[in-house]
C-alpha atoms as a PDB file:
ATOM      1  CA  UNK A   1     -18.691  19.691 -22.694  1.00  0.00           C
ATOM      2  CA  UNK A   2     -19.045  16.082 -24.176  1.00  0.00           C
ATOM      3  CA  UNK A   3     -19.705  14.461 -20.576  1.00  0.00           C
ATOM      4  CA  UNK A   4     -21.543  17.805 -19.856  1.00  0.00           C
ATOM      5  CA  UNK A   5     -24.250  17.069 -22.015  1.00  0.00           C
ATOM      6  CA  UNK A   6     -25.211  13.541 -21.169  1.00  0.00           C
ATOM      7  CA  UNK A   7     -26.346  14.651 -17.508  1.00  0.00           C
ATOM      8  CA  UNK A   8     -30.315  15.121 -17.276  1.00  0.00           C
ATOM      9  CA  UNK A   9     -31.496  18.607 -15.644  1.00  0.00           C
ATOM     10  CA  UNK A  10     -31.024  17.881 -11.857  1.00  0.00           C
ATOM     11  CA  UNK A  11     -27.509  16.714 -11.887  1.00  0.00           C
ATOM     12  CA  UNK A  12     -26.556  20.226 -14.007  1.00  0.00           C
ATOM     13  CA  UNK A  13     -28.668  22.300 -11.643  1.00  0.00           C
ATOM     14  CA  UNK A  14     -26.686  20.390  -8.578  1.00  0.00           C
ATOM     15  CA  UNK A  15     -23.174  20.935 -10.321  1.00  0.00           C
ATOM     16  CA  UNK A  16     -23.862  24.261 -10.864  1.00  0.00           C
ATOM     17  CA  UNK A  17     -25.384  25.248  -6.675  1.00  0.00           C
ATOM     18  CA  UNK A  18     -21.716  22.879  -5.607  1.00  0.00           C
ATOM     19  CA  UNK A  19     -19.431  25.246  -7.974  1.00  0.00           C
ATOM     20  CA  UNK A  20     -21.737  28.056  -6.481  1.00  0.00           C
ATOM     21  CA  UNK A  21     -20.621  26.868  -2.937  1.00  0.00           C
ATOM     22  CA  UNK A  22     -17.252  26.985  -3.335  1.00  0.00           C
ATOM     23  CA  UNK A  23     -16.889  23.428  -1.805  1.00  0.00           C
ATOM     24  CA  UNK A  24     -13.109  22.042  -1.076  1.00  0.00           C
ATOM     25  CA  UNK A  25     -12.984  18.874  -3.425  1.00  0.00           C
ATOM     26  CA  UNK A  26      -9.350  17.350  -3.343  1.00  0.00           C
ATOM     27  CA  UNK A  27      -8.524  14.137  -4.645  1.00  0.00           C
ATOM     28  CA  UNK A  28      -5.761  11.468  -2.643  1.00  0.00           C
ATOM     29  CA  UNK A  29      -4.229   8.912  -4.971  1.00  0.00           C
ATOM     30  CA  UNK A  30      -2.842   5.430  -3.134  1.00  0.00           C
ATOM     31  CA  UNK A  31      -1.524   6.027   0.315  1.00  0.00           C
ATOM     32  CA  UNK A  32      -2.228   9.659   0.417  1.00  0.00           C
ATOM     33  CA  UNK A  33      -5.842   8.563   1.010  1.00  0.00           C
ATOM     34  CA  UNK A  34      -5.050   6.932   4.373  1.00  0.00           C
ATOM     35  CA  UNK A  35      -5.405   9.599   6.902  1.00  0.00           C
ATOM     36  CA  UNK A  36      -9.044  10.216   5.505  1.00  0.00           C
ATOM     37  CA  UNK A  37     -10.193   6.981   6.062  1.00  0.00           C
ATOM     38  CA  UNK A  38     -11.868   6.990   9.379  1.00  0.00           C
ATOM     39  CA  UNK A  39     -13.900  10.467   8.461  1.00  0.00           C
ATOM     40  CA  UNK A  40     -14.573   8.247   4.875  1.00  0.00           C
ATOM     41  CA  UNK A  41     -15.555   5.433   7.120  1.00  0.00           C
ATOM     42  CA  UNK A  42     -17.704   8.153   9.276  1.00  0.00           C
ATOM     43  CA  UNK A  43     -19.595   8.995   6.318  1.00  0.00           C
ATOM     44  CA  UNK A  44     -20.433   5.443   4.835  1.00  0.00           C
ATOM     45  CA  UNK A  45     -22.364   4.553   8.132  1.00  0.00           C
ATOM     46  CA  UNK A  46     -24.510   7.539   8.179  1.00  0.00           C
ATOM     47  CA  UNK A  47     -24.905   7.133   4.992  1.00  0.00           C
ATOM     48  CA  UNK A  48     -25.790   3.725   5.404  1.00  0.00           C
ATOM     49  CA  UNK A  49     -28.363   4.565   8.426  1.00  0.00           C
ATOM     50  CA  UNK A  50     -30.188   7.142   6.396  1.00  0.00           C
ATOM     51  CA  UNK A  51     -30.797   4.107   2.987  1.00  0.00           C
ATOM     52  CA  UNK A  52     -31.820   1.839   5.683  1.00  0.00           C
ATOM     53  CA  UNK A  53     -34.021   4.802   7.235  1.00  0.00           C
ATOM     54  CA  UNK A  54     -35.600   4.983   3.848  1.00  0.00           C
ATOM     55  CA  UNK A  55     -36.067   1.818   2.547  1.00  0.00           C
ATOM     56  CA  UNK A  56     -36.235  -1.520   5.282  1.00  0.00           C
ATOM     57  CA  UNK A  57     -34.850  -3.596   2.453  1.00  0.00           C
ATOM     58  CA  UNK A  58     -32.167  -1.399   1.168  1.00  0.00           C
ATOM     59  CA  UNK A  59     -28.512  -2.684   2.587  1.00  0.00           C
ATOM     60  CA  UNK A  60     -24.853  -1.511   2.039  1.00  0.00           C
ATOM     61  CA  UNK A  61     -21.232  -2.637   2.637  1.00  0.00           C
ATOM     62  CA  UNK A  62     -19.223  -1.522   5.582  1.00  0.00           C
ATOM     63  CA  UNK A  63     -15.545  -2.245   5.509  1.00  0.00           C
ATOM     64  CA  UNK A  64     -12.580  -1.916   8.376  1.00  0.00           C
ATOM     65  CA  UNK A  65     -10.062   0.282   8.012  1.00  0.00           C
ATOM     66  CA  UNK A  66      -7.599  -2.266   7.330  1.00  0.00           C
ATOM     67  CA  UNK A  67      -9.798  -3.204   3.963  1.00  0.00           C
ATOM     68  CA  UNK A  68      -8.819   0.412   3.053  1.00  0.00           C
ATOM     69  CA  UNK A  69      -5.592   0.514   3.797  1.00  0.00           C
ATOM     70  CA  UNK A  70      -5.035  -2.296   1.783  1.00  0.00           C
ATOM     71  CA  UNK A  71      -6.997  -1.327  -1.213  1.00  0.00           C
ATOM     72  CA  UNK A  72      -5.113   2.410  -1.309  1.00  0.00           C
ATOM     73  CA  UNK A  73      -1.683   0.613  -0.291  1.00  0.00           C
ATOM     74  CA  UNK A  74      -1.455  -2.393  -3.144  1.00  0.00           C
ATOM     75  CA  UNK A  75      -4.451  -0.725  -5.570  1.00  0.00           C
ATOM     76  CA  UNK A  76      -4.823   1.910  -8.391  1.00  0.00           C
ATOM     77  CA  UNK A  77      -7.355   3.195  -6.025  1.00  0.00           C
ATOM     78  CA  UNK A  78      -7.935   7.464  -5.539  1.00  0.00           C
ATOM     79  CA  UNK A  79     -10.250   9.172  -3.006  1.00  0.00           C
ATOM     80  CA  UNK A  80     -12.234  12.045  -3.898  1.00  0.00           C
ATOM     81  CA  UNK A  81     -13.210  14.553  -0.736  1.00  0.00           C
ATOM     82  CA  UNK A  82     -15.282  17.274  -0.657  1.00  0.00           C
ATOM     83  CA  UNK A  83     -15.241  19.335   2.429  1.00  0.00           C
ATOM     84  CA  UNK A  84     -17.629  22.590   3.291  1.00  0.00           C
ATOM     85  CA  UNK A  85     -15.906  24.838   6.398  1.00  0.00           C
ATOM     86  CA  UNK A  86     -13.190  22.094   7.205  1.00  0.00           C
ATOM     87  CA  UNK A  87     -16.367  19.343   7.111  1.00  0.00           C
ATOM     88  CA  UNK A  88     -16.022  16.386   5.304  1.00  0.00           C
ATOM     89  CA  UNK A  89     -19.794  16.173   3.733  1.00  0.00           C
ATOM     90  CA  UNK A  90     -19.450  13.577   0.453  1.00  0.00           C
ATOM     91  CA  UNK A  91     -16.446  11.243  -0.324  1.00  0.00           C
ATOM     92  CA  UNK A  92     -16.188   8.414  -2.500  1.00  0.00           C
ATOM     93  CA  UNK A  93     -13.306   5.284  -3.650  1.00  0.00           C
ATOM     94  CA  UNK A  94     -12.364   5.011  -6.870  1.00  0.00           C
ATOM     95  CA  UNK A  95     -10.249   2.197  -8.403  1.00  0.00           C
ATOM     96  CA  UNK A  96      -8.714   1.985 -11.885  1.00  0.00           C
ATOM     97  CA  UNK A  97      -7.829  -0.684 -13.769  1.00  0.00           C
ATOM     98  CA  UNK A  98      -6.664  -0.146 -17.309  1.00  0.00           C
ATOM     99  CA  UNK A  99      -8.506   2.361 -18.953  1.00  0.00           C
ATOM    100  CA  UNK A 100     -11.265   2.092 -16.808  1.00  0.00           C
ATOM    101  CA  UNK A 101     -12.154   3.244 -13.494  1.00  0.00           C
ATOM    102  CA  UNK A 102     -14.478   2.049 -10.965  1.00  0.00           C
ATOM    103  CA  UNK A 103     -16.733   3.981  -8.721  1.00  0.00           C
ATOM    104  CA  UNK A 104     -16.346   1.852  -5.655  1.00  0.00           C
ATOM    105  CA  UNK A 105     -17.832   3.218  -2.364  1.00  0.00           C
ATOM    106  CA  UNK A 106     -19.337   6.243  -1.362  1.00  0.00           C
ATOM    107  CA  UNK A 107     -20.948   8.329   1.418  1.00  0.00           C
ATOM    108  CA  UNK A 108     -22.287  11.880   2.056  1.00  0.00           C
ATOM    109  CA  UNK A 109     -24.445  13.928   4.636  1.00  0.00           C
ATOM    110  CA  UNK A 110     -27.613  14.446   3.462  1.00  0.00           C
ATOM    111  CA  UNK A 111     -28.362  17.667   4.318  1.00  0.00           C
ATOM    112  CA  UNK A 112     -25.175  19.066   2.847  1.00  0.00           C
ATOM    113  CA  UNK A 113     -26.282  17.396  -0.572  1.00  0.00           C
ATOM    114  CA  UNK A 114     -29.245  19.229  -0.512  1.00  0.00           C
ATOM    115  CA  UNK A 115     -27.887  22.753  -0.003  1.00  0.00           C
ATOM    116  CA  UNK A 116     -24.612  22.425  -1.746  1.00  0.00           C
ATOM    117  CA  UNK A 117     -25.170  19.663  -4.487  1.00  0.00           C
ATOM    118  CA  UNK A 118     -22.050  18.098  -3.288  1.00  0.00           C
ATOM    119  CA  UNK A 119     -23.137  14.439  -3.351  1.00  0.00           C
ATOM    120  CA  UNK A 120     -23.620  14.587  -7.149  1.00  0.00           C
ATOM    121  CA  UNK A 121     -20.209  17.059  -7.169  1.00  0.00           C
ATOM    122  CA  UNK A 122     -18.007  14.878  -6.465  1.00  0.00           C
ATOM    123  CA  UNK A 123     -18.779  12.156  -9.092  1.00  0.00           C
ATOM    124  CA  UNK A 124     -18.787  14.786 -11.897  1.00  0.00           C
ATOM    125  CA  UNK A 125     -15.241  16.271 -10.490  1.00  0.00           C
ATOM    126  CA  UNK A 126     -14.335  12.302 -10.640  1.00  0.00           C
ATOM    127  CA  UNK A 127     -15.196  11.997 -13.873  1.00  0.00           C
ATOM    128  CA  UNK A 128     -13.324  15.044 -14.982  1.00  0.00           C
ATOM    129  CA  UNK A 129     -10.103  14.015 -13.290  1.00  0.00           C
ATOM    130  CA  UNK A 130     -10.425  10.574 -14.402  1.00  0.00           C
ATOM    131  CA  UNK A 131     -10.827  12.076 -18.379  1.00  0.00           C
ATOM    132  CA  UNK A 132      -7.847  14.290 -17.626  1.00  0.00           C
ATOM    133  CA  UNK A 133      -5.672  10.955 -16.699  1.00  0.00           C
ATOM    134  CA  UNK A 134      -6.468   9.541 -20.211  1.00  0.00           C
ATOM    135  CA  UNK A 135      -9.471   7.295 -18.433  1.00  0.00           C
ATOM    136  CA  UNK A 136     -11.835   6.356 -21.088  1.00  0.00           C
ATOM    137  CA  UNK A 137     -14.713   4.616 -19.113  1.00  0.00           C
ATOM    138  CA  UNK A 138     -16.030   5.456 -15.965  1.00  0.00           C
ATOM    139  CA  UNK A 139     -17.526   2.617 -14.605  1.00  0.00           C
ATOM    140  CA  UNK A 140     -20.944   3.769 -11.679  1.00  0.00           C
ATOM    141  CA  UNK A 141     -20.966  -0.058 -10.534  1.00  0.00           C
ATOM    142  CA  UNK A 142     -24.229  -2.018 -10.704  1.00  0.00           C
ATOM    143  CA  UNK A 143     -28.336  -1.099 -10.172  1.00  0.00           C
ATOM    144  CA  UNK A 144     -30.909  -2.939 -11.295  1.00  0.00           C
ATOM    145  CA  UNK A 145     -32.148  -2.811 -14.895  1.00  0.00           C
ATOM    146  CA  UNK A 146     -34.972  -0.581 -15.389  1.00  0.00           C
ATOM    147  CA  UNK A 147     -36.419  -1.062 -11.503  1.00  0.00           C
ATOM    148  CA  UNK A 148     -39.451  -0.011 -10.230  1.00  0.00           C
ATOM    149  CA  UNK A 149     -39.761   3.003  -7.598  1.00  0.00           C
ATOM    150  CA  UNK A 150     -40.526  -0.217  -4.708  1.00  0.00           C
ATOM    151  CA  UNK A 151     -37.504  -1.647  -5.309  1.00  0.00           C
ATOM    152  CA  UNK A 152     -34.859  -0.768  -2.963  1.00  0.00           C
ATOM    153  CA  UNK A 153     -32.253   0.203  -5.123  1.00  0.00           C
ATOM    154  CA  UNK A 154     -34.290   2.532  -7.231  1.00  0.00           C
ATOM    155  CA  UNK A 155     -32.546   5.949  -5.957  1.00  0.00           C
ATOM    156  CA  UNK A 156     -29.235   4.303  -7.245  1.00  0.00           C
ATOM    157  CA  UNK A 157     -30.574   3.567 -10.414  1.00  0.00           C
ATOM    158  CA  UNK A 158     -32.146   6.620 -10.923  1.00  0.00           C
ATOM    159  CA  UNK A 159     -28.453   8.755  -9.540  1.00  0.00           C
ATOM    160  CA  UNK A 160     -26.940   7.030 -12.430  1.00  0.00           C
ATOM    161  CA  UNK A 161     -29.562   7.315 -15.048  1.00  0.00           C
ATOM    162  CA  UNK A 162     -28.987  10.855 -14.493  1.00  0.00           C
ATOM    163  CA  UNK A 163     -25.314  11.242 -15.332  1.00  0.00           C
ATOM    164  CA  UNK A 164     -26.548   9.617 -18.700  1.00  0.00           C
ATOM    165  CA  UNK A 165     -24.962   6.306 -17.522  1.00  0.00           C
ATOM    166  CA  UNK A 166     -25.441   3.149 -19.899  1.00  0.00           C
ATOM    167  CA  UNK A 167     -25.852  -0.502 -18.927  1.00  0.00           C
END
C-alpha cells in the first residue's frame, strides 16, 4: 500500500487493466536470464524505432548479446518478463547493488501497453519483488529535471513522475 499510493491516476488505472489481463510476468535472476536475451534484445529495437518514430532527437542504447551475458553472468542483475499468449510484450534489466536497485534497460510493444497496461506492469511488479528482497531504493535511472514537452526525453520524465519518483 505504501508504494501504492505514491503512483498518480494513470499508472493505478494501468496496474489495475495488466492484473485484469492476466499477463505472465516472471522474473530470471543472473544466468537464468540468458535464454531471454535475444526476444529482450527484440524488444529494445522496436522499442527504440518507435522513440525515434516519435521524437527525431530522441536516442537509446543497443547492446550485443555478449554485453548481457556478461552483465547476468558476473552482476546482481534480474530480468523481469511479461508475456501475453506465449508473447513477450514488455521486459526490462534490473541490477542491484547494495540496497539499491537499478532500473537498467527496457523495451515493450506498444500496442500491448495500451490494451494490457503491461509496460507500466512490469516496473510496479519490479518494485514489489525488489521490496520483498529487503531492497530499500529503487533507483528509475536519469531524465531531465523538470523538461519541457519539446524536449526529447519528456515521456521518460513524465513515466517516472508518475510512479511518484524523486530526483
Amino acid at each position: 500500500e505504501d508504494l501504492y499510493k505514491n503512483l498518480d491516476r494513470l499508472k493505478k488505472r494501468c496496474i489495475k487493466k495488466a492484473m485484469e489481463s492476466n499477463l505472465d510476468t516472471r522474473f530470471f535472476y543472473k544466468e537464468e536470464a540468458i535464454p531471454y536475451i535475444p526476444e529482450f534484445l527484440k524488444l529494445r529495437e522496436l522499442t527504440q524505432k518507435r522513440a525515434i518514430h516519435n521524437n527525431k532527437n530522441a536516442s537509446m542504447l543497443l547492446k550485443s548479446q555478449a554485453f548481457f551475458e556478461d552483465l547476468f553472468k558476473n552482476y546482481e542483475t534480474t530480468m523481469v518478463t511479461v508475456r501475453v499468449d506465449g508473447i513477450m510484450v514488455a521486459a526490462a534489466t534490473f541490477i542491484q547493488g547494495g540496497n539499491t536497485v537499478f532500473a537498467h534497460m527496457s523495451g515493450s510493444l506498444a500496442e500491448y501497453n495500451k490494451s494490457t497496461g503491461a509496460g507500466t506492469y512490469y516496473y510496479w511488479a519490479a518494485m514489489q519483488y525488489f521490496k520483498e528482497k529487503n531492497v530499500r531504493f529503487f533507483d528509475f535511472g536519469g531524465s531531465p529535471y523538470y523538461p519541457t514537452e519539446e524536449n526529447p526525453a519528456y515521456g521518460v520524465y513524465t513515466f517516472k513522475k508518475g510512479f511518484g519518483a524523486e530526483y
